[in-house]
Structure formats: C-alpha cells, structure tokens
C-alpha atoms as a PDB file:
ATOM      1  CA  UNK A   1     -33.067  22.330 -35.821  1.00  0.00           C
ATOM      2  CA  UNK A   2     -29.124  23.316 -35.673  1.00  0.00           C
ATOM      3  CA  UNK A   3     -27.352  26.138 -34.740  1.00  0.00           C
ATOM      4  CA  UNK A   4     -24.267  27.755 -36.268  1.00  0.00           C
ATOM      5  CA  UNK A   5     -23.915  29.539 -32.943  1.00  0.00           C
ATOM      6  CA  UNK A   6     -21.206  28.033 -30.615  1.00  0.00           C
ATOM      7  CA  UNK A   7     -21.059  28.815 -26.933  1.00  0.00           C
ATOM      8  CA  UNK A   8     -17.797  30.018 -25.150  1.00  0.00           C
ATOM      9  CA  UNK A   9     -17.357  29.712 -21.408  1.00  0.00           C
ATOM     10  CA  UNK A  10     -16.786  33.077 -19.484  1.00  0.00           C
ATOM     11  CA  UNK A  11     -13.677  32.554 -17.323  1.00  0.00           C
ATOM     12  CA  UNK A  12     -14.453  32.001 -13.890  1.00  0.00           C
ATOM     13  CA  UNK A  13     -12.044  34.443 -12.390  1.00  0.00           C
ATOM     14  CA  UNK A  14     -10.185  37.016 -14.631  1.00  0.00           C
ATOM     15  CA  UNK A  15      -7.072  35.674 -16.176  1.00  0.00           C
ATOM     16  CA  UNK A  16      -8.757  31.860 -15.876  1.00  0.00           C
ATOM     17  CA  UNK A  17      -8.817  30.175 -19.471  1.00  0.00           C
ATOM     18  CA  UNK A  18     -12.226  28.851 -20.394  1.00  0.00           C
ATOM     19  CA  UNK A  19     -12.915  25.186 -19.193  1.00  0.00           C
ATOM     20  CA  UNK A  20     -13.287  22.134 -21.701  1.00  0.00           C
ATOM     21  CA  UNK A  21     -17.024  21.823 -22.707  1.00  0.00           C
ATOM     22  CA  UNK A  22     -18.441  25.016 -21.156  1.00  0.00           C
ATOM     23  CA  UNK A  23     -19.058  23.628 -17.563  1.00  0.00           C
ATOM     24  CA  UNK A  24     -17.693  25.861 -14.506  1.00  0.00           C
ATOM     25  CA  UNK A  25     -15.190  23.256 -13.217  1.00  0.00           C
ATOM     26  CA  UNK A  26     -13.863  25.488 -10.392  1.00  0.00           C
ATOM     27  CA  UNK A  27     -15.607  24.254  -7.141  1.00  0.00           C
ATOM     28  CA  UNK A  28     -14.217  27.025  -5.094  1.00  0.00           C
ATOM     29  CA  UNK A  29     -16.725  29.629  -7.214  1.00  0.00           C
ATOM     30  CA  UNK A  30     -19.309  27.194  -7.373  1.00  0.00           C
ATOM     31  CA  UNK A  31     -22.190  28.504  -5.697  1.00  0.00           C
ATOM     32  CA  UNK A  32     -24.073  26.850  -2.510  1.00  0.00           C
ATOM     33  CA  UNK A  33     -27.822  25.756  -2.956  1.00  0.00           C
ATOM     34  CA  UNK A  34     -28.299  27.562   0.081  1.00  0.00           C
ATOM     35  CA  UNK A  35     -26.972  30.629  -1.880  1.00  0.00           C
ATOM     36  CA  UNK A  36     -28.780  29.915  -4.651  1.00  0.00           C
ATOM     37  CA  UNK A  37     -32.306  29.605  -2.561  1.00  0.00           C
ATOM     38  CA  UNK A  38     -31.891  33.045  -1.297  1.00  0.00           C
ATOM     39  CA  UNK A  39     -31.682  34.374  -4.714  1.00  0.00           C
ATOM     40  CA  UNK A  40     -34.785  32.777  -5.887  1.00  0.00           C
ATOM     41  CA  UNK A  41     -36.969  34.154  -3.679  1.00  0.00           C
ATOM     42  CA  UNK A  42     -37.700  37.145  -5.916  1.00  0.00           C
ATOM     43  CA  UNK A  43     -38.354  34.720  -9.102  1.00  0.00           C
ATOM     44  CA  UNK A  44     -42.103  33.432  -9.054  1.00  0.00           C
ATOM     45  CA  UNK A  45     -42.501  31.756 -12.648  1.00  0.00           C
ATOM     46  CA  UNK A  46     -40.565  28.826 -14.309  1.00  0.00           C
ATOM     47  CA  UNK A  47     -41.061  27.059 -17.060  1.00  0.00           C
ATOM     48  CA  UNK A  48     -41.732  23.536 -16.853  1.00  0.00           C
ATOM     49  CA  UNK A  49     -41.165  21.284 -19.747  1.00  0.00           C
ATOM     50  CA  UNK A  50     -42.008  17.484 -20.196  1.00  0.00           C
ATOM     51  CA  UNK A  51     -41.832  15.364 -23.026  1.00  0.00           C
ATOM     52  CA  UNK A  52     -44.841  15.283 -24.984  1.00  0.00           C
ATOM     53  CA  UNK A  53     -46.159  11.787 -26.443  1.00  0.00           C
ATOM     54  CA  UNK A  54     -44.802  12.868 -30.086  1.00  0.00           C
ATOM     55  CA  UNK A  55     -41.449  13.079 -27.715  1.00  0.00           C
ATOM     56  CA  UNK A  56     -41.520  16.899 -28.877  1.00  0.00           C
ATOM     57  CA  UNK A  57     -40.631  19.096 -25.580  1.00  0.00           C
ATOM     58  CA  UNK A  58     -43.667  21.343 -24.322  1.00  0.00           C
ATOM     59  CA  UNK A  59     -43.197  23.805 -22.018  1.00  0.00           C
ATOM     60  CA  UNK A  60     -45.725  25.968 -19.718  1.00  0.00           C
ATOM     61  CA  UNK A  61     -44.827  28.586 -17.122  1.00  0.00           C
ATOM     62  CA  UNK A  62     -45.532  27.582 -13.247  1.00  0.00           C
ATOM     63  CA  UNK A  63     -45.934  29.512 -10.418  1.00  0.00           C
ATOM     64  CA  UNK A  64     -44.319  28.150  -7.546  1.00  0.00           C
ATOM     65  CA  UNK A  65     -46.641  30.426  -5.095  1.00  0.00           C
ATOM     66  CA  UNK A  66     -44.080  31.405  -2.878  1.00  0.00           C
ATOM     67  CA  UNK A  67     -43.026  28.149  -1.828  1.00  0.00           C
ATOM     68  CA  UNK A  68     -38.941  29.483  -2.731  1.00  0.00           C
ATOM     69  CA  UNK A  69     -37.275  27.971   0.285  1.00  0.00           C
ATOM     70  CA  UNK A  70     -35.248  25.758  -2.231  1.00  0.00           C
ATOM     71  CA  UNK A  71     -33.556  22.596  -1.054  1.00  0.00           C
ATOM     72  CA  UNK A  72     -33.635  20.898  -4.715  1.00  0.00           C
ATOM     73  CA  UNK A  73     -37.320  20.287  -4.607  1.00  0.00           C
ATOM     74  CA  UNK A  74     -40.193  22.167  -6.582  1.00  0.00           C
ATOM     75  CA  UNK A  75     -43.715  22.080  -6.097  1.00  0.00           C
ATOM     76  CA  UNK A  76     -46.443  22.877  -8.134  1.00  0.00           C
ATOM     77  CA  UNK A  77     -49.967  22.466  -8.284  1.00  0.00           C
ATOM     78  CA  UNK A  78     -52.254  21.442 -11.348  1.00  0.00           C
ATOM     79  CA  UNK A  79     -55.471  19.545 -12.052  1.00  0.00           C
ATOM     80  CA  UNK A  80     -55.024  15.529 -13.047  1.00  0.00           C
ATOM     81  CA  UNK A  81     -56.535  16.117 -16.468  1.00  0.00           C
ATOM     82  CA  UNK A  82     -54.086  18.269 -18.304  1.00  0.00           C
ATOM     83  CA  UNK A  83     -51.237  17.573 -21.049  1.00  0.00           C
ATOM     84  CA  UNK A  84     -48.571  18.460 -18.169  1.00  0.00           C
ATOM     85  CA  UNK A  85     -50.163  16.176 -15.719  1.00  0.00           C
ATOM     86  CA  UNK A  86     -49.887  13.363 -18.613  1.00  0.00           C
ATOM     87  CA  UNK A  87     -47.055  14.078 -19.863  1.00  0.00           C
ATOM     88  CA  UNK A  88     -45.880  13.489 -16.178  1.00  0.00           C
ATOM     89  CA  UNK A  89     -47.528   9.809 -16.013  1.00  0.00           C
ATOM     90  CA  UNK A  90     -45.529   8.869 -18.742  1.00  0.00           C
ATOM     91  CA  UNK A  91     -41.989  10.293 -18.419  1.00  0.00           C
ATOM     92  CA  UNK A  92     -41.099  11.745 -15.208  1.00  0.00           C
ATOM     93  CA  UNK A  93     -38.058  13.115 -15.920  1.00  0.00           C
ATOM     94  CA  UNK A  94     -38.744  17.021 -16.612  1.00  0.00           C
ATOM     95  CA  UNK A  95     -36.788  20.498 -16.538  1.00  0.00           C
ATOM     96  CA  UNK A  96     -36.990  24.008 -15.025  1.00  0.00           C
ATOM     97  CA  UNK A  97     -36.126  26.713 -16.629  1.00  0.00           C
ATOM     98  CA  UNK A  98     -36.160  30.289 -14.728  1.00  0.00           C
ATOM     99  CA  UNK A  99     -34.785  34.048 -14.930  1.00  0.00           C
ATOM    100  CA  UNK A 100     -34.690  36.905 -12.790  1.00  0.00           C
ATOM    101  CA  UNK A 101     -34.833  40.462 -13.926  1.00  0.00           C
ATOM    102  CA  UNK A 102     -32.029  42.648 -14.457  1.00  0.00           C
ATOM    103  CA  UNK A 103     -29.679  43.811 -11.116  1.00  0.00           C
ATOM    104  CA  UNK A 104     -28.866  47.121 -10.120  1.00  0.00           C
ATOM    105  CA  UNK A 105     -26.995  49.372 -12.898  1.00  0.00           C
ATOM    106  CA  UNK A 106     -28.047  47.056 -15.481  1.00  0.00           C
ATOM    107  CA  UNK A 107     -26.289  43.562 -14.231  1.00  0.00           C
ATOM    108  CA  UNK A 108     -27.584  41.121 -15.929  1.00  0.00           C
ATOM    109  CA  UNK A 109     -30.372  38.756 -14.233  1.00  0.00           C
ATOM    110  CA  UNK A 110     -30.121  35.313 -12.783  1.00  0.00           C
ATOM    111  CA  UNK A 111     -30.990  32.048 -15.208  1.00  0.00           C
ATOM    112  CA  UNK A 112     -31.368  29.142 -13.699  1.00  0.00           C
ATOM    113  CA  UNK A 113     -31.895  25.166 -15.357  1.00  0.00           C
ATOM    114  CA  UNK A 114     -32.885  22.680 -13.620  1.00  0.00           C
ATOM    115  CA  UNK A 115     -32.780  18.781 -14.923  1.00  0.00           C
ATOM    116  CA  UNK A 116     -34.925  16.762 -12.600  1.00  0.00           C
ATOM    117  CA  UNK A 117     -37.790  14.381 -11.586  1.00  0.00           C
ATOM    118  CA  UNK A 118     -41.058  15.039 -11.320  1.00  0.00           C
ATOM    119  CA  UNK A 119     -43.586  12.810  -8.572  1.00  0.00           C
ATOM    120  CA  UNK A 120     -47.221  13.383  -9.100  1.00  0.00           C
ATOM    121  CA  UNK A 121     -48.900  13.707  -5.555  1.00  0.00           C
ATOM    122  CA  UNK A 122     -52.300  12.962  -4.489  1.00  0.00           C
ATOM    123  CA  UNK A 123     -52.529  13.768  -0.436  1.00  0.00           C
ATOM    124  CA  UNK A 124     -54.179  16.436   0.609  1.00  0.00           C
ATOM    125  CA  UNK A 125     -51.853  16.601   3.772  1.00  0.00           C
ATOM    126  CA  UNK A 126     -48.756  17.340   1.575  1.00  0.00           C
ATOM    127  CA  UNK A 127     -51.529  19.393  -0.196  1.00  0.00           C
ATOM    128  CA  UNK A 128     -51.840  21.969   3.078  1.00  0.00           C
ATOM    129  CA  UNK A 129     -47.887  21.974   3.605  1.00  0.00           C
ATOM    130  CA  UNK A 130     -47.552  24.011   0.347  1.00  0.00           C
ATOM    131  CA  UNK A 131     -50.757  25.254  -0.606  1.00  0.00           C
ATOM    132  CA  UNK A 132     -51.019  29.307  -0.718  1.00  0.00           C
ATOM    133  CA  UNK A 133     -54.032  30.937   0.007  1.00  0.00           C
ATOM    134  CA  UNK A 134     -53.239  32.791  -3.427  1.00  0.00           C
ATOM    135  CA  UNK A 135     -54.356  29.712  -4.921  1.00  0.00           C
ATOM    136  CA  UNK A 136     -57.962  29.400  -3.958  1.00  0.00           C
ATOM    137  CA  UNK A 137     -58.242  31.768  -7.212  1.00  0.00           C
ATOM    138  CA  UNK A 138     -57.764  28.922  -9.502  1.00  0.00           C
ATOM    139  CA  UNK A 139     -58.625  25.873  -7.057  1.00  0.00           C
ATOM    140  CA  UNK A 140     -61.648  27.593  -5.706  1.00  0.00           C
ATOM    141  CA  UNK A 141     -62.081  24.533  -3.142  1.00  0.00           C
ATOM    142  CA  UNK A 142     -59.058  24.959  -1.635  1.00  0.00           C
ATOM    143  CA  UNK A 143     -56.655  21.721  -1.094  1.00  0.00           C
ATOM    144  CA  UNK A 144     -60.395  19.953  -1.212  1.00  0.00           C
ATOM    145  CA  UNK A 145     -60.852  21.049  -5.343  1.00  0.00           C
ATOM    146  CA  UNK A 146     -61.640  17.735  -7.492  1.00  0.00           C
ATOM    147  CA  UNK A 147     -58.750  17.127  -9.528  1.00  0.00           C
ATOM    148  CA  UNK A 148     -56.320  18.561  -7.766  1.00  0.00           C
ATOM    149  CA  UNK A 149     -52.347  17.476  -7.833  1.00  0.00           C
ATOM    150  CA  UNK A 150     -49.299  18.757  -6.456  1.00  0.00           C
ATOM    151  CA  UNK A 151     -46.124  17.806  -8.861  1.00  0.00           C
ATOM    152  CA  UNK A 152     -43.010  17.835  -7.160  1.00  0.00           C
ATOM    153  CA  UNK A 153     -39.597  18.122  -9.227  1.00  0.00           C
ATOM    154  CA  UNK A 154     -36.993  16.872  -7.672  1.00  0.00           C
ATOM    155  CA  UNK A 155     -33.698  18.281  -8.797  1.00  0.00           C
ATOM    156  CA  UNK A 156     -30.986  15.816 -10.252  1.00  0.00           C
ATOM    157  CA  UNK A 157     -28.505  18.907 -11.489  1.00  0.00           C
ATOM    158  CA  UNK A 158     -29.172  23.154 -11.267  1.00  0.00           C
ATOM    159  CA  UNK A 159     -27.152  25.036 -13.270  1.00  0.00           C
ATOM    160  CA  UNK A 160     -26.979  28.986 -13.013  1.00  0.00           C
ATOM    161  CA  UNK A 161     -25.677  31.881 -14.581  1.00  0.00           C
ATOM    162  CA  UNK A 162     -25.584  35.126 -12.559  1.00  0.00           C
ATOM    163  CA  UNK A 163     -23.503  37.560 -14.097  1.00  0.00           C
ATOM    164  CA  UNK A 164     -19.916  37.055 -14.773  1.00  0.00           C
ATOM    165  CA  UNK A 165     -20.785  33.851 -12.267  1.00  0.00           C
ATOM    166  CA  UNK A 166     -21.947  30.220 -13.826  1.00  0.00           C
ATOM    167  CA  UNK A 167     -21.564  26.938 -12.529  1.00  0.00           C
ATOM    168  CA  UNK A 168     -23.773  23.783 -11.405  1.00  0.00           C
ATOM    169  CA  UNK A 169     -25.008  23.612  -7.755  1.00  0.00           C
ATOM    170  CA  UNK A 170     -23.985  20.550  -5.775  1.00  0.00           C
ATOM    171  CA  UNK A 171     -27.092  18.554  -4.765  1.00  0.00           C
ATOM    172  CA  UNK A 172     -27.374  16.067  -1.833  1.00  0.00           C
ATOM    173  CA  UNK A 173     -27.837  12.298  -2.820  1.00  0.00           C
END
C-alpha cells in the first residue's frame, strides 16, 4: 500500500523552520517520560501490534488496568494460547499505539507510539505486582487462572504528539 500523502513537521516553537525528516530535534521542548507518565494516566486502551507469521502486522487493543505509572515498561495480561501470545514467541519486538481524547476547548488529544520489546512472563509473583482486581472478570481465578501471562513491553523509543507539541521521549539504557 502507498500513500500520496506526505507529512510536514509542525515547528516546534513559532518562527522555527520544520526539522529534516519530521523528527522534533529540539531537546529543550522535548518532553520528560516523567511528563509523559502523568499524562497517560487518563488513557486505558492501546493497541498492541506484533508481527503475524505471514509477517502481516495485527493489532488488538489492551487494557493496561490502571497500571499507568510509566517508566518505559507496559504490562499486560493474556492467556498463553492466543495469536498475540504467539506472535510474541516468535518476534518480540512489538509496538504501542495510544490516544487520548480531545482537551479543553477542543485541543486536540494526546497520540502516543511506542517501538519496543515485548517479554512473556510466567510468575505469579510478578503476576500480584500488577494484577487489578478489575481483572478477575476475565481471569476468573485470579493471578491462579490456567493460562495466564503477563507480557511486558519494554520501550526502545516513545514518540508523542500533544498539540502543537511532538517529539520522542528520552529513555534510560
């Protein structure tokens, strides 16, 4: 599939030309992950997307059940048998997609991609440290269902577009 459509950076500030290949260079607008956590707290759903064995890219949303204190790490839970799950096994490296409504007066929302790696995690201990007691409506056993998993994506770049605002979050090694 192509596109005819081509992309122009907003300036960062107002009389800023646009940078070479649409990436917010300026690292004194660049904004912090801490920052960025705090805005994410209101955004429940992403979309997840792994390579599929046809190497297609499939995408399902995920909630992330509160757990929004983000340091560059995601965690979801899932069951071991589905495409996701799979998908995982076989080619960890995944993305995030995720948007937050419209701001006051019409502002537009937040959009946030993140490029990362996802673990697949089998200990009910790490389990407990993010499980939700709004889950027990699809893992009815609790961090003891069969066939439970918790993925974890672990960010390798976050970029976001807030606004007139867009750049990449610095990440810790």
């Amino acid at each position: 599939m192509s596109s005819s459509a081509v992309e122009t950076p907003k300036p960062t500030k107002p009389n800023d030309p646009p940078t070479e290949g649409g990436e917010d260079e300026d690292p004194t607008m660049a904004m912090t992950l801490s920052e960025l956590s705090k805005k994410m707290q209101a955004i429940d759903f992403s979309m997840l997307f792994t390579r599929a064995e046809s190497g297609a890219m499939a995408g399902r949303p995920m909630s992330n059940n509160g757990d929004v204190e983000y340091d560059g790490d995601s965690f979801f839970f899932s069951f071991n048998d589905t495409t996701a799950v799979r998908d995982i096994a076989r080619d960890p490296i995944v993305a995030l997609s995720l948007a937050a409504p419209k701001g006051l007066l019409g502002k537009p929302g937040l959009f946030i991609a993140i490029e990362g790696k996802a673990e697949l995690i089998n200990d009910k201990a790490k389990f407990a440290q993010h499980w939700d007691k709004s889950l027990d409506h699809w893992f009815e056993q609790g961090v003891d269902t069969p066939g439970i998993v918790l993925i974890k994506v672990h960010a390798q770049r976050v970029h976001y577009w807030d606004g007139d605002d867009s750049g990449e979050v610095k990440l810790r090694a």
